[in-house]
Protein backbone atom coordinates (compact mmCIF):
# COMPACT_ATOMS: atom_id res chain seq x y z
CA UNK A 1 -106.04 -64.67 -15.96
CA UNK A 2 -109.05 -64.77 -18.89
CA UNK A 3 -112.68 -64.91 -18.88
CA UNK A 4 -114.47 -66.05 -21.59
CA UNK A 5 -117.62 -67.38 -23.77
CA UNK A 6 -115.66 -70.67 -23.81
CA UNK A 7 -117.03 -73.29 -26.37
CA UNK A 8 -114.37 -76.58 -26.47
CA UNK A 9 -115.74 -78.39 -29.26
CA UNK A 10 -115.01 -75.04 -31.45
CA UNK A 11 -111.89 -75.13 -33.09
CA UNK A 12 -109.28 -73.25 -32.08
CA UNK A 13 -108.51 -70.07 -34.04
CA UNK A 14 -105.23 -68.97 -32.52
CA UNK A 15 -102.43 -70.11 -30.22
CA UNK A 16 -99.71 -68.67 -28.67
CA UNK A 17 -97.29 -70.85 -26.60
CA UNK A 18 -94.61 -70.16 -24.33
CA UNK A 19 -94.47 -66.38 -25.29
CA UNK A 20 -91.27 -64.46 -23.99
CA UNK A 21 -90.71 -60.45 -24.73
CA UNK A 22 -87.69 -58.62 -22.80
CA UNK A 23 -87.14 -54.56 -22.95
CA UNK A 24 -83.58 -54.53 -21.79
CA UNK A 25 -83.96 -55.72 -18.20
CA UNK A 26 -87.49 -55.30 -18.19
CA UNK A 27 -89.66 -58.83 -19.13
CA UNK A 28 -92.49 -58.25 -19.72
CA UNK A 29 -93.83 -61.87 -21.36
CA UNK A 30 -92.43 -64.35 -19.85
CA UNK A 31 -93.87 -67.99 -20.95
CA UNK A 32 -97.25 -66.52 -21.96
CA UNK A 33 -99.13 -69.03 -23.16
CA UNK A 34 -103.18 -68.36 -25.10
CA UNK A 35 -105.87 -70.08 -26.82
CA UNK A 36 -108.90 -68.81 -28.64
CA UNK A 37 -111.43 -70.46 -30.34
CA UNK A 38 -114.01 -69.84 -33.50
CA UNK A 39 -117.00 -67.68 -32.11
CA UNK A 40 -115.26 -67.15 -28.39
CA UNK A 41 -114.98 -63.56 -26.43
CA UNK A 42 -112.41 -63.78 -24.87
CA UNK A 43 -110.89 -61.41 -21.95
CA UNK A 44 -107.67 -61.02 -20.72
CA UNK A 45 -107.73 -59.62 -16.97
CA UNK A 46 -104.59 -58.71 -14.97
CA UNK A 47 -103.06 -55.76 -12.87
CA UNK A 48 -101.31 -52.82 -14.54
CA UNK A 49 -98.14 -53.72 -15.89
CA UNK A 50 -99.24 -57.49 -16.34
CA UNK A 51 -98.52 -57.94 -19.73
CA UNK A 52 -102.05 -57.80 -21.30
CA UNK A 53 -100.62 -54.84 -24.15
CA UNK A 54 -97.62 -56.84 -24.62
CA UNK A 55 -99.25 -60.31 -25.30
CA UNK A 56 -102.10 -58.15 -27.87
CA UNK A 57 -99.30 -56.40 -29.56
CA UNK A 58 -97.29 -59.83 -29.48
CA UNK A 59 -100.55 -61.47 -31.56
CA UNK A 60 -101.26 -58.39 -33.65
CA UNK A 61 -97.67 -58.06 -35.13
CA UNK A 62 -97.18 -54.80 -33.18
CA UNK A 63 -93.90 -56.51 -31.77
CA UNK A 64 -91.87 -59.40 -32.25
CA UNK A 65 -91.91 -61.86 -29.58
CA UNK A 66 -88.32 -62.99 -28.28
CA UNK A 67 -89.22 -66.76 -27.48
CA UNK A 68 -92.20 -68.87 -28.12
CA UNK A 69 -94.85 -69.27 -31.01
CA UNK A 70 -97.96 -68.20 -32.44
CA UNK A 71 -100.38 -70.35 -34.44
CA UNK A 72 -103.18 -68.97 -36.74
CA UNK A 73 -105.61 -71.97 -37.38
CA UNK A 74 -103.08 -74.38 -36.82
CA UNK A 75 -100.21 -73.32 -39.10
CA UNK A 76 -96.98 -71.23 -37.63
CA UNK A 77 -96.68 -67.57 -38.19
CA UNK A 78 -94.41 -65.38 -37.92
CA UNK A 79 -95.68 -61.39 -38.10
CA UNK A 80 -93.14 -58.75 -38.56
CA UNK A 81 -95.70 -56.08 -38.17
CA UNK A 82 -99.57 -55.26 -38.28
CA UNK A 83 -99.91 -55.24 -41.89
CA UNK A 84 -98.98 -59.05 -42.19
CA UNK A 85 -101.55 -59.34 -39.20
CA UNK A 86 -103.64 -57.62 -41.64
CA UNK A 87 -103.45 -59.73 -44.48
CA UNK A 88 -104.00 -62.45 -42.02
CA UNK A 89 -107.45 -61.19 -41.11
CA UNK A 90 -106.48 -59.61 -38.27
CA UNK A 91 -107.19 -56.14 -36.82
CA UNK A 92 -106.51 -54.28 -33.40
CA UNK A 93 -107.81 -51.42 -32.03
CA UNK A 94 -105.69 -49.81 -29.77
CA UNK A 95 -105.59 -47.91 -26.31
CA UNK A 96 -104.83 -44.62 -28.31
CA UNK A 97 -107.15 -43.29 -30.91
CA UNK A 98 -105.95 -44.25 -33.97
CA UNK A 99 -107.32 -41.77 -36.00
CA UNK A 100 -105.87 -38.84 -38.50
CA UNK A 101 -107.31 -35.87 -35.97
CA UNK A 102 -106.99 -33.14 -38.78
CA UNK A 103 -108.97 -34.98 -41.45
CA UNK A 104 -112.61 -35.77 -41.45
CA UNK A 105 -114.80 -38.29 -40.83
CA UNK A 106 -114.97 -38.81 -44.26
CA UNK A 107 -111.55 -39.35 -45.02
CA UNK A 108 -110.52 -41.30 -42.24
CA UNK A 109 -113.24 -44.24 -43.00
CA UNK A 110 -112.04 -44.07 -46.59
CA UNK A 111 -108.87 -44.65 -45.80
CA UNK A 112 -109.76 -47.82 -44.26
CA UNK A 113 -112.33 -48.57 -47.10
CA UNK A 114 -109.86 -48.65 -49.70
CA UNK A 115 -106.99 -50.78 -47.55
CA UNK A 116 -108.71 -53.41 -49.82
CA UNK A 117 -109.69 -51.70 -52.55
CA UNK A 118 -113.29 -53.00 -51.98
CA UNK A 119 -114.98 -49.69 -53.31
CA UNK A 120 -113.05 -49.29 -56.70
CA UNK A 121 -109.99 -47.49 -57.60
CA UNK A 122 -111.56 -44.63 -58.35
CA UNK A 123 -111.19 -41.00 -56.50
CA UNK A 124 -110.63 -41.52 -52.39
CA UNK A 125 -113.83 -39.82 -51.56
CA UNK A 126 -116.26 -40.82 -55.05
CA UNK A 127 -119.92 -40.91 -53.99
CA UNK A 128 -120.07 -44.71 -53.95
CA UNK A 129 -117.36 -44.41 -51.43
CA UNK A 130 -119.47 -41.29 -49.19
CA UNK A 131 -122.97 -43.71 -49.76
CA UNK A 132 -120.86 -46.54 -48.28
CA UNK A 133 -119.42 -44.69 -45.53
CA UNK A 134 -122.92 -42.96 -44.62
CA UNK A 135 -124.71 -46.28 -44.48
CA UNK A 136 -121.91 -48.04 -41.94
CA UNK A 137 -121.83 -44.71 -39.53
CA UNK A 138 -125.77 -44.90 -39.15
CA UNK A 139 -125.05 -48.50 -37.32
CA UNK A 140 -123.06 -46.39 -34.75
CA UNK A 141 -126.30 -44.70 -34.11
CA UNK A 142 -124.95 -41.25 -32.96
CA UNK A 143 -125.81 -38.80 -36.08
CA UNK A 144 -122.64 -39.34 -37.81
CA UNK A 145 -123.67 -40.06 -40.96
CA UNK A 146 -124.67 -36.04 -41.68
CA UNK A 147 -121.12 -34.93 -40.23
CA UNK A 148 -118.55 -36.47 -42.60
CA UNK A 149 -117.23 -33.38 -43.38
CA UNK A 150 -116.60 -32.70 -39.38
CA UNK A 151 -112.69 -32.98 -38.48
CA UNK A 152 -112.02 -36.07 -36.52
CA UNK A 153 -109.93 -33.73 -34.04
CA UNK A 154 -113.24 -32.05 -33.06
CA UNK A 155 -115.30 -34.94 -31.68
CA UNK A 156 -115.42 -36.64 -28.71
CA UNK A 157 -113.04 -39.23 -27.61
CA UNK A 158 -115.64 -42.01 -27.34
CA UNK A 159 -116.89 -40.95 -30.95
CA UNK A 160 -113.48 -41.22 -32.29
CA UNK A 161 -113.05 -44.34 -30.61
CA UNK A 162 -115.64 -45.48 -32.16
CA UNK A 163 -114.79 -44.69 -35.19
CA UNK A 164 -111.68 -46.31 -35.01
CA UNK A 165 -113.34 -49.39 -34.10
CA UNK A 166 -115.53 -49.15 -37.38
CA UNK A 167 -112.37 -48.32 -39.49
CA UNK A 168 -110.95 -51.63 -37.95
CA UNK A 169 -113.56 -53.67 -38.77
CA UNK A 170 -114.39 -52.50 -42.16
CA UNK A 171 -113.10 -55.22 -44.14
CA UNK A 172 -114.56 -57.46 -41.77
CA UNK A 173 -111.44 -59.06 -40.43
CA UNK A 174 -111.72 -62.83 -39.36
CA UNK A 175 -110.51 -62.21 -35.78
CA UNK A 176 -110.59 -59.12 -34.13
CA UNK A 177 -108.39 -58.07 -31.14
CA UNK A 178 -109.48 -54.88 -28.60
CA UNK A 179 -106.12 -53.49 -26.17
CA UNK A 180 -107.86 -52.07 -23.31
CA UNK A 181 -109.78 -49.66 -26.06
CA UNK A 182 -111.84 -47.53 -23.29
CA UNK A 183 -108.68 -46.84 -21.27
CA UNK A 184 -108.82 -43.57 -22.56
CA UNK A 185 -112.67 -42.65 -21.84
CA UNK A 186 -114.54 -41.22 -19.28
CA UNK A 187 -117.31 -43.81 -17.30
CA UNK A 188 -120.32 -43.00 -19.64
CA UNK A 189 -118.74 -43.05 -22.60
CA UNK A 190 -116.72 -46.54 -22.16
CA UNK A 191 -120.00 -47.92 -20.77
CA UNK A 192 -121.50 -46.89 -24.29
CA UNK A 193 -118.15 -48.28 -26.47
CA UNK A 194 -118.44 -51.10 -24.73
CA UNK A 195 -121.99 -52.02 -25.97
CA UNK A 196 -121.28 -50.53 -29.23
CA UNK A 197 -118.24 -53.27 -29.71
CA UNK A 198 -120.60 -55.98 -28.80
CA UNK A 199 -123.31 -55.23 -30.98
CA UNK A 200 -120.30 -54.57 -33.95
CA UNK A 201 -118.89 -58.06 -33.46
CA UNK A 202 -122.46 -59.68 -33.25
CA UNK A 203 -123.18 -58.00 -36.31
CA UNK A 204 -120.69 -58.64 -38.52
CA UNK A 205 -119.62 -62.41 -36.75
CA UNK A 206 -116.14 -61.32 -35.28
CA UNK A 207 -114.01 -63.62 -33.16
């Protein structure tokens, strides 16, 4: 079942129809179908073992669907993995924390900075790149911005969640897809991710 901020004159953004995914005996798609439009929120709600990963990872490229199709703004596509999800304007952020634990703040955000090469080709960690990366952590509001030196591996799990969340929205992707991203976090701190996502995707006009 989905909830959502449900707009129909918008235009629809992506499609998937009749979505099938099999792990040996195991089916775990079968005939999924889903629609999202431009400027929706859109949830996906079901039991444990539902589907809900399997249809995300089906749309972000994470796996190959066995049957059916996915649209992107009305053309066919046909992902092979999340880098051509990627270059279609597409990021996920994941139930795990998708973050390099033994490198720093630092370094982690400027690996996603320069996935586009938007801050030069210059060194990974030049002091446009640290100016950049200090200005987007003080929207996170937690203090961030004075720690980039700090191994990821040492913060909290709802900081480095929401750090991942910034990495994935750095190049400000055109749709935006969350799996279950405060699976992993205690009450308080999903409560706090939670509002942090919505005020990221009002911010920088996220599907």
């Amino acid at each position: 079942m989905t909830a959502s901020t449900h707009t129909t004159n918008a235009p629809l953004v992506m499609q998937a129809k009749g979505l099938v995914k099999r792990y040996g005996q195991v089916t775990a798609l079968d005939g999924a179908d889903f629609e999202l439009r431009a400027g929706e929120i859109l949830a996906v709600i079901g039991d444990n073992g539902a589907g809900k990963s399997s249809l995300i990872k089906a749309l972000s490229g994470a796996t190959v669907p066995d049957e059916g199709e996915i649209l992107l703004d009305g053309q066919r596509i046909q992902f092979k993995s999340p880098i051509d999800a990627r270059k279609a304007g597409i990021e996920t952020v994941y139930q795990d924390l998708a973050v390099a634990p033994a490198m720093t703040i630092a370094e982690n955000l400027a690996l996603a900075a320069r996935r586009g090469h938007r801050l030069g080709l210059g060194p990974l960690l030049s002091r446009r790149v640290r100016e950049e990366i200090r200005s987007r952590l003080r929207t996170l509001a937690m203090g961030l911005e004075e720690r980039l030196d700090t191994p990821i591996g040492t913060l909290s799990g709802g900081q480095r969640q929401a750090l991942t969340l910034l990495m994935a929205t750095w190049l400000r992707p055109s749709l935006l897809l969350l799996d279950e991203h405060t699976a992993a976090l205690d009450p308080k701190s999903a409560d706090q991710l939670i509002t942090l996502s919505d005020e990221i995707i009002r911010r920088e006009k996220l599907t």
